[in-house]
Protein backbone atom coordinates (compact mmCIF):
# COMPACT_ATOMS: atom_id res chain seq x y z
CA UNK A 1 -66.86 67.17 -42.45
CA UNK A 2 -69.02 67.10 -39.50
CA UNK A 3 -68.64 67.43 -35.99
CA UNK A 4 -70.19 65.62 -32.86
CA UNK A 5 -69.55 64.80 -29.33
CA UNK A 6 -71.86 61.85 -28.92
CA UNK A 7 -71.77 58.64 -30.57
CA UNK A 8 -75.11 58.08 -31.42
CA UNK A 9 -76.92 55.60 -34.32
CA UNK A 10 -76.14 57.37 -37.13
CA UNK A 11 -72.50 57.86 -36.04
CA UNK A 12 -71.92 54.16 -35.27
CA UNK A 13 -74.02 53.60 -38.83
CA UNK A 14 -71.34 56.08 -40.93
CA UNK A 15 -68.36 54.15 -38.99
CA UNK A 16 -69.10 50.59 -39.42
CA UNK A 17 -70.28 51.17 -43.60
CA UNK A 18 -67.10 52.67 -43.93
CA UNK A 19 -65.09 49.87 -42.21
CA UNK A 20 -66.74 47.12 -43.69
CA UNK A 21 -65.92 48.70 -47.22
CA UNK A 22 -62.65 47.65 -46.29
CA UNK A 23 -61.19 44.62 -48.82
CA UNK A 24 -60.50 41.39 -48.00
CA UNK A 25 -58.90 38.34 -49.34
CA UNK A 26 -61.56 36.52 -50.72
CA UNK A 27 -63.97 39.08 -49.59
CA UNK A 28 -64.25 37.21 -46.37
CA UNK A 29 -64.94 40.20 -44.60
CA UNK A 30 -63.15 38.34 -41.02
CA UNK A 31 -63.92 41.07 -38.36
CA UNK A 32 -66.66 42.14 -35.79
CA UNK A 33 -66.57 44.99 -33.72
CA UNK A 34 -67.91 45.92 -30.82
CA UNK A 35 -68.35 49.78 -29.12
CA UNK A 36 -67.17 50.49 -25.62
CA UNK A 37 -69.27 54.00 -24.82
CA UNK A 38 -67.45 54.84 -22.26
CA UNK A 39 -64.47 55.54 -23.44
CA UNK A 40 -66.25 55.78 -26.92
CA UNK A 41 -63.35 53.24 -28.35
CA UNK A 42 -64.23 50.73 -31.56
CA UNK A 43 -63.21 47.37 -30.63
CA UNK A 44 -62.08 45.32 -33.70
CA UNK A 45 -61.83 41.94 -33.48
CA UNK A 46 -60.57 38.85 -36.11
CA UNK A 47 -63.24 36.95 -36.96
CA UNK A 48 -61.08 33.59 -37.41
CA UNK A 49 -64.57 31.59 -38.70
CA UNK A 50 -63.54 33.46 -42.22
CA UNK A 51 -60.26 32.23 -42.25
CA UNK A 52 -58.45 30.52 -45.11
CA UNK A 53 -56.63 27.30 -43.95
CA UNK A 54 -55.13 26.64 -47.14
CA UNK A 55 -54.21 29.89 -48.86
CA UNK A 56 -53.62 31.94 -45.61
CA UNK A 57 -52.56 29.22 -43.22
CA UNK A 58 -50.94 31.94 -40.58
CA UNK A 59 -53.63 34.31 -40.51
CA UNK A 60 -51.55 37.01 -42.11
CA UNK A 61 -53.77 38.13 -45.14
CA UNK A 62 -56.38 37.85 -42.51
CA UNK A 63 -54.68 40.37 -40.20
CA UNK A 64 -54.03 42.89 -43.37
CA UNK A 65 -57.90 42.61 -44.27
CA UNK A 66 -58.78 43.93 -41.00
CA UNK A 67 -56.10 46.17 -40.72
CA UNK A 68 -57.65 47.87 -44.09
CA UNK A 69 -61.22 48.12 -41.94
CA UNK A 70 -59.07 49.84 -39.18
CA UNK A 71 -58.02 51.99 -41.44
CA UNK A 72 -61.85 52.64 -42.76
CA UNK A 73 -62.54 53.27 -39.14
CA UNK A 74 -60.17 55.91 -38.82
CA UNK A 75 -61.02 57.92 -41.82
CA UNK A 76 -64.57 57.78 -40.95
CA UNK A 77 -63.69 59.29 -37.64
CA UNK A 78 -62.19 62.01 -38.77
CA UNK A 79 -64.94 62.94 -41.40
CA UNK A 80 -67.21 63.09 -38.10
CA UNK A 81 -65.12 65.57 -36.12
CA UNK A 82 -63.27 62.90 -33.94
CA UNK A 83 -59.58 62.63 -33.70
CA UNK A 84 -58.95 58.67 -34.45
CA UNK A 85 -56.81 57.41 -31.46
CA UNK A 86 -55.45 53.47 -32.12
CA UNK A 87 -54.27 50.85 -30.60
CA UNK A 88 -52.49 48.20 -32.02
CA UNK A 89 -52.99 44.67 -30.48
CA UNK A 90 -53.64 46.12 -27.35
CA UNK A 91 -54.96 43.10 -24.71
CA UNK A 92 -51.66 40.69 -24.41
CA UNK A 93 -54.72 37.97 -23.36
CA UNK A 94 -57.28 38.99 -26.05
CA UNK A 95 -55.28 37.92 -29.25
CA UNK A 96 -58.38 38.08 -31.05
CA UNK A 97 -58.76 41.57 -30.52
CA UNK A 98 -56.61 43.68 -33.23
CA UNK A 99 -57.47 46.86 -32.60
CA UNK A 100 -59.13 49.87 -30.98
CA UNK A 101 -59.92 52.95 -32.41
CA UNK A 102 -60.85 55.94 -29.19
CA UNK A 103 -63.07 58.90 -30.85
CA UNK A 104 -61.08 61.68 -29.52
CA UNK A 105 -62.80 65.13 -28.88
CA UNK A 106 -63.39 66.68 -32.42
CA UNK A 107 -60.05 68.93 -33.85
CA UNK A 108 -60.66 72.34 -34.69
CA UNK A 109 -57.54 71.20 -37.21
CA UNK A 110 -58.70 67.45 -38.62
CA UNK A 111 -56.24 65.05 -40.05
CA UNK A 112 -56.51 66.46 -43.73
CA UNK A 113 -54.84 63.42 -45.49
CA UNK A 114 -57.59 61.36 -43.95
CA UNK A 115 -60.82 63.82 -44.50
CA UNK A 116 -59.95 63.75 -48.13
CA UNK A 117 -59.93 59.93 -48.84
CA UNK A 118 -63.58 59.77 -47.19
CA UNK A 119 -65.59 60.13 -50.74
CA UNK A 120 -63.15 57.45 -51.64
CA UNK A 121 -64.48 54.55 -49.44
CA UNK A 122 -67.73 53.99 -50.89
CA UNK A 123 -66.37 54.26 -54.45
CA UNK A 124 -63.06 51.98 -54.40
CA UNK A 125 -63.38 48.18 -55.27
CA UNK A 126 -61.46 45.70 -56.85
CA UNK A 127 -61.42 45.57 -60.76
CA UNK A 128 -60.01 42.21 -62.75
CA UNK A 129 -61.00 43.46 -65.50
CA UNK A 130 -57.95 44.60 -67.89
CA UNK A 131 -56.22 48.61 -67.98
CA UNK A 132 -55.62 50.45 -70.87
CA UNK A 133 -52.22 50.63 -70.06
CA UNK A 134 -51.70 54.67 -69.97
CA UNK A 135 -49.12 55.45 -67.63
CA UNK A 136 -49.84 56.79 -64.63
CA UNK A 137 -48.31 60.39 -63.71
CA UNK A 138 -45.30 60.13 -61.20
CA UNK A 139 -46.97 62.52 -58.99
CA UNK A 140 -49.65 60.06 -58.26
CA UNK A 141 -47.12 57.10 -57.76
CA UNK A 142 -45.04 59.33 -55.42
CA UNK A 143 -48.49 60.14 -53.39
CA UNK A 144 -48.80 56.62 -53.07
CA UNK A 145 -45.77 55.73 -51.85
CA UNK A 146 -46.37 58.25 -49.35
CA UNK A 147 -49.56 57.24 -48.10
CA UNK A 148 -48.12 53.81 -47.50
CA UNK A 149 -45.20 55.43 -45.89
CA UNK A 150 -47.41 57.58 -43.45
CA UNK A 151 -48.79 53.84 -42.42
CA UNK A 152 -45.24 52.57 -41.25
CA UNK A 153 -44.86 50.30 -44.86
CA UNK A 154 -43.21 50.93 -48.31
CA UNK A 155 -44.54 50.73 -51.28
CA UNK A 156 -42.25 50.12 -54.23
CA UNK A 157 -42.69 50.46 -57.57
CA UNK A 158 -40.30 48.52 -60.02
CA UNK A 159 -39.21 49.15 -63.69
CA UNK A 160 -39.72 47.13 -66.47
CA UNK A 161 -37.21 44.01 -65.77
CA UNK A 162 -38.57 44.40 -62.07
CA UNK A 163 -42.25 44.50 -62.58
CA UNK A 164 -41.42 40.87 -65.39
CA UNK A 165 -39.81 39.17 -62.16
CA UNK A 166 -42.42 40.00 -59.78
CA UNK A 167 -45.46 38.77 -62.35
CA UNK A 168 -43.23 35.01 -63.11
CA UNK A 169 -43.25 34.76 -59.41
CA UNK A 170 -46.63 35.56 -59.38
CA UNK A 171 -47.57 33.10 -62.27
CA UNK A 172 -45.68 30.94 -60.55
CA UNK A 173 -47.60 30.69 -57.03
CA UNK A 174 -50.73 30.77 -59.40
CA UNK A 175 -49.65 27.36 -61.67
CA UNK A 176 -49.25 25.61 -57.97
CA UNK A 177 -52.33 26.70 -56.61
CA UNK A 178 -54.27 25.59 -59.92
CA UNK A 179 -52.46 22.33 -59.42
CA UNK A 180 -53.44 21.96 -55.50
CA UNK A 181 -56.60 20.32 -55.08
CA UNK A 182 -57.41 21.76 -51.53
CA UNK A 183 -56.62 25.49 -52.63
CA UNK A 184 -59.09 24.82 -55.28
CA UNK A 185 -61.35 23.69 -53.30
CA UNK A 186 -61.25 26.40 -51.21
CA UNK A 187 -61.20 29.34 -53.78
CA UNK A 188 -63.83 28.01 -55.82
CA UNK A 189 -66.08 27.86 -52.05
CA UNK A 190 -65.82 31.74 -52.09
CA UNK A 191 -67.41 31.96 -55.60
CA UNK A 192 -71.19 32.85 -55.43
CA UNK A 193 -73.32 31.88 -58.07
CA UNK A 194 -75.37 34.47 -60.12
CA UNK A 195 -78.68 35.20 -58.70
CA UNK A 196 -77.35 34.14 -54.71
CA UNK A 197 -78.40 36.33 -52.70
CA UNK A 198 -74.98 36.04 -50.52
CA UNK A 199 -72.99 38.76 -48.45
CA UNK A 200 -69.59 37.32 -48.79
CA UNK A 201 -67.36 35.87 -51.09
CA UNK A 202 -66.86 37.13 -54.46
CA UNK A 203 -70.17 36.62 -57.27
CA UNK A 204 -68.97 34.64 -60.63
CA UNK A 205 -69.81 37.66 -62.40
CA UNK A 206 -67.21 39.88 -60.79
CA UNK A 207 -64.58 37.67 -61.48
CA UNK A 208 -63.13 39.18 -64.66
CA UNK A 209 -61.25 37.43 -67.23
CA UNK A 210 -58.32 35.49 -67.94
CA UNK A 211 -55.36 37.03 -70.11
CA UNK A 212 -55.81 35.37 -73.29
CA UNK A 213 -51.59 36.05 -73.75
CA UNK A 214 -50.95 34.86 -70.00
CA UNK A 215 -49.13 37.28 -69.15
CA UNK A 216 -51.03 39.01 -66.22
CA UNK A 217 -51.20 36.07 -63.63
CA UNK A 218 -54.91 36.99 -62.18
CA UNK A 219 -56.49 34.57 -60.07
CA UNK A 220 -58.47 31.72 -61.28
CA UNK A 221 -60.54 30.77 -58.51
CA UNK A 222 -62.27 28.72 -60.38
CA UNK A 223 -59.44 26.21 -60.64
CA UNK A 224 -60.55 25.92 -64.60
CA UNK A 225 -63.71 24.87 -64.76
CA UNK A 226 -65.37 23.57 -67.84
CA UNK A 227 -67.14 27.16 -68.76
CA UNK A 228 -66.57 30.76 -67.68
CA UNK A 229 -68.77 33.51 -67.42
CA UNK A 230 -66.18 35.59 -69.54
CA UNK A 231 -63.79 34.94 -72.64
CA UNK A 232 -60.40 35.34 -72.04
CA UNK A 233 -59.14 38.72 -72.95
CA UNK A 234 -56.06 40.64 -73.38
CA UNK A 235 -54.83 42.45 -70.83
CA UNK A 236 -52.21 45.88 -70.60
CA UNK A 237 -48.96 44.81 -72.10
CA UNK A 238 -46.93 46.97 -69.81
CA UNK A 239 -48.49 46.32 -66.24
CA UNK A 240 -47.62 48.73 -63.49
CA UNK A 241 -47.39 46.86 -60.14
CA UNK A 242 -46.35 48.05 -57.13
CA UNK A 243 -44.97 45.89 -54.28
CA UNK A 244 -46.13 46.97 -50.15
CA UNK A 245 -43.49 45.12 -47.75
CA UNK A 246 -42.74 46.04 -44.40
CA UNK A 247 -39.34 45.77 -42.42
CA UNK A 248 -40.75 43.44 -39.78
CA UNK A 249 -43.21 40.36 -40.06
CA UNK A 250 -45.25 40.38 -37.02
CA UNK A 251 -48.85 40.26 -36.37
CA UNK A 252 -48.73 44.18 -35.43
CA UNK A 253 -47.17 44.51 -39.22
CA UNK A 254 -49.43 42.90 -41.01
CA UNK A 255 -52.05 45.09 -39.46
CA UNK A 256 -49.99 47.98 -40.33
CA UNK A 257 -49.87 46.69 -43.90
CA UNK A 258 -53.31 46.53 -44.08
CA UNK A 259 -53.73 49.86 -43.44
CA UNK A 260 -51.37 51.10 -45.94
CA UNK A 261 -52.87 49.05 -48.43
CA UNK A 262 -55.97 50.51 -47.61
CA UNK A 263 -54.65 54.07 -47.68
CA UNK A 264 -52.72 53.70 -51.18
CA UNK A 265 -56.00 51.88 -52.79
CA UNK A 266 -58.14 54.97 -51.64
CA UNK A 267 -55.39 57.62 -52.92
CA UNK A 268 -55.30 55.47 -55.73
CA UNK A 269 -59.28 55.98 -56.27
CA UNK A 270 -59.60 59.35 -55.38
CA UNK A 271 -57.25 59.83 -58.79
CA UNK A 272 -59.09 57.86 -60.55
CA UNK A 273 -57.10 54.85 -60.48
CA UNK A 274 -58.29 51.11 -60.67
CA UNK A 275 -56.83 48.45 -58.57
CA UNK A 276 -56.61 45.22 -57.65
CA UNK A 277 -54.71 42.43 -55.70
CA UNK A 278 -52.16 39.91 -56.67
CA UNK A 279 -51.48 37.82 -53.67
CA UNK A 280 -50.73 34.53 -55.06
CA UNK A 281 -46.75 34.63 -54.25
CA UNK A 282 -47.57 35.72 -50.85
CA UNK A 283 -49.26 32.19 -49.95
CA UNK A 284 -46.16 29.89 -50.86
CA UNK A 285 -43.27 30.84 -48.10
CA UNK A 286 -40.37 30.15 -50.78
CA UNK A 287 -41.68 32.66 -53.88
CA UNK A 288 -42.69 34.88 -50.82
CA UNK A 289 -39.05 35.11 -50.17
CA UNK A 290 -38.19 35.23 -53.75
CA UNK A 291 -40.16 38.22 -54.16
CA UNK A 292 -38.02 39.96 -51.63
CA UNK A 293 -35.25 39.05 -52.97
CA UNK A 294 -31.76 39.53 -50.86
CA UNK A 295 -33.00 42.22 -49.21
CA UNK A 296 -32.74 41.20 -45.07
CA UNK A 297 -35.54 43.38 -43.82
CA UNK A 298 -38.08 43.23 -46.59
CA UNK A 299 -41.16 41.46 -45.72
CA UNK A 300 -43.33 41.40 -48.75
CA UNK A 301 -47.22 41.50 -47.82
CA UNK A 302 -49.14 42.16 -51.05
CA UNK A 303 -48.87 43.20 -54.75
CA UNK A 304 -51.07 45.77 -56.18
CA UNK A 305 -51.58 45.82 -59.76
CA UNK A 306 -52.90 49.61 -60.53
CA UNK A 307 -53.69 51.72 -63.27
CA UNK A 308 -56.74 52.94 -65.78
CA UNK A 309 -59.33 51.18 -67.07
CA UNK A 310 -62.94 50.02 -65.72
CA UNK A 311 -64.54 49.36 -62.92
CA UNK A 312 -65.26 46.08 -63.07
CA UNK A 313 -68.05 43.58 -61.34
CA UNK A 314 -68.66 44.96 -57.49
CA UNK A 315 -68.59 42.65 -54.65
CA UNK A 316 -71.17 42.56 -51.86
CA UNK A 317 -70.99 43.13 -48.25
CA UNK A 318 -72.81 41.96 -45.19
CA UNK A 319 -75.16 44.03 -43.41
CA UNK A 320 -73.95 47.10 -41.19
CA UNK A 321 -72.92 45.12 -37.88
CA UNK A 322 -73.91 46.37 -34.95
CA UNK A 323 -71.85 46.68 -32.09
């Protein structure tokens, strides 16, 4: 941990590579930010030129991916000394702006929790590739849970029967979008081809594979085509999933879910944990509500499939942004 009372280059430098580590549907990366030095608050703002018409028609995945980058921001901060201060959609007549993050004067007691995910940003990413399948301890799922919980979200992980319902719903959403001409369209327009020298969307070869026994419902964004890059391969036969939902559904939760997400995929690395992103159900409002179920105040936002197992293809990023 360091310490400082200006923000200077290097500072901003640190604090926007850790933000834009952030993920995001489609690694679309949708956010800018902008630095107000007087009161030495991040401005973060929706970048709606990255949004997904088809897939994400509301914005709402949108609004988590930044809220992840938020999230970033914060534990950045408080690896330089500052005491992250945020506010959530804070301009009634700026809806594009999300979020601010104020760099507090530096605590001679930090925000622990957050100083020891920092080693984490750099190293997390999304793997499709398949898990081995070894449980993971319950102390790990219950720290978790907790770091969603410390984000305003839950984060519940189902048994057996549970985890079977949540993946048919999933393979569900997935069937219709591989059946929707437009949603193909649109996934396969994220897909960079090998060589491109592009700094978003997702590059063919870190797709992954397919599950040659269909169980695990990954996302074929490439609506499929003739050839792969990959054959299909089998997968863990016991997945361990893990649902994030909040009690409300407004624009200030989503942003709140993306910042659990965020903070349960870097407690998640930090233990050595893979993970990555089922969000198929999410994008069709009636298996959206069949993934909560008959629960009233259960907004589900995301499904993370975690466990052990490699890395998998890395995705790029645009350059550092300057403010």
């Amino acid at each position: 941990m360091q310490t400082r009372e200006i923000v200077d280059a290097a500072a901003v430098q640190a604090l926007l590579a850790a933000a834009v580590a952030a993920p995001s549907i489609h690694n679309t990366q949708p956010w800018r930010f902008g630095l107000d030095p007087e009161s030495r608050s991040i401005e973060v703002r929706v970048d709606r030129r990255r949004r997904l018409p088809m897939a994400d028609p509301d914005l709402r995945a949108l609004h988590l991916s930044v809220g992840a980058a938020v999230l970033n921001l914060r534990v950045a901060a408080a690896h330089l000394g500052w005491d992250p201060l945020v506010r959530l959609l804070p301009a009634v007549d700026d809806p594009d702006l999300l979020a601010t993050v104020q760099l507090a004067g530096h605590r001679a007691d930090p925000p622990l929790p957050l100083l020891d995910l920092y080693d984490a940003v750099e190293r997390r990413h999304t793997s499709r590739m398949p898990f081995t399948g070894r449980p993971v301890p319950e102390p790990v799922v219950t720290e978790m849970i907790g770091a969603a919980r410390a984000e305003g979200a839950h984060l519940e992980v189902p048994d057996i029967l549970g985890t079977r319902r949540l993946l048919r719903l999933t393979q569900a959403a997935e069937m219709r979008n591989a059946l929707h001409r437009d949603r193909v369209a649109e996934a396969r327009g994220w897909i960079t081809a090998p060589g491109t020298d592009a700094s978003y969307g997702i590059p063919a070869t870190a797709l992954g594979p397919l599950d040659a026994s269909g169980r695990m419902p990954v996302r074929d964004f490439t609506g499929a085509l003739p050839a792969r890059l990959l054959p299909a391969l089998r997968f863990e036969r016991h997945a361990q999933v893990a649902l994030l939902w909040t009690p409300r559904d407004r624009r200030e939760d989503w942003v709140r879910a993306g910042q659990a997400l965020e903070r349960v995929l870097l407690t998640a690395t930090r233990h050595g944990l893979r993970t990555s992103m089922l969000h198929q159900a999410m994008e069709w409002p009636d298996l959206r509500a069949a993934i909560a179920g008959p629960r009233r105040r259960c907004c589900p936002q995301l499904l993370i499939r975690f466990g052990y197992g490699p890395e998998g293809g890395r995705t790029p990023r645009a350059g550092t942004p300057h403010p």
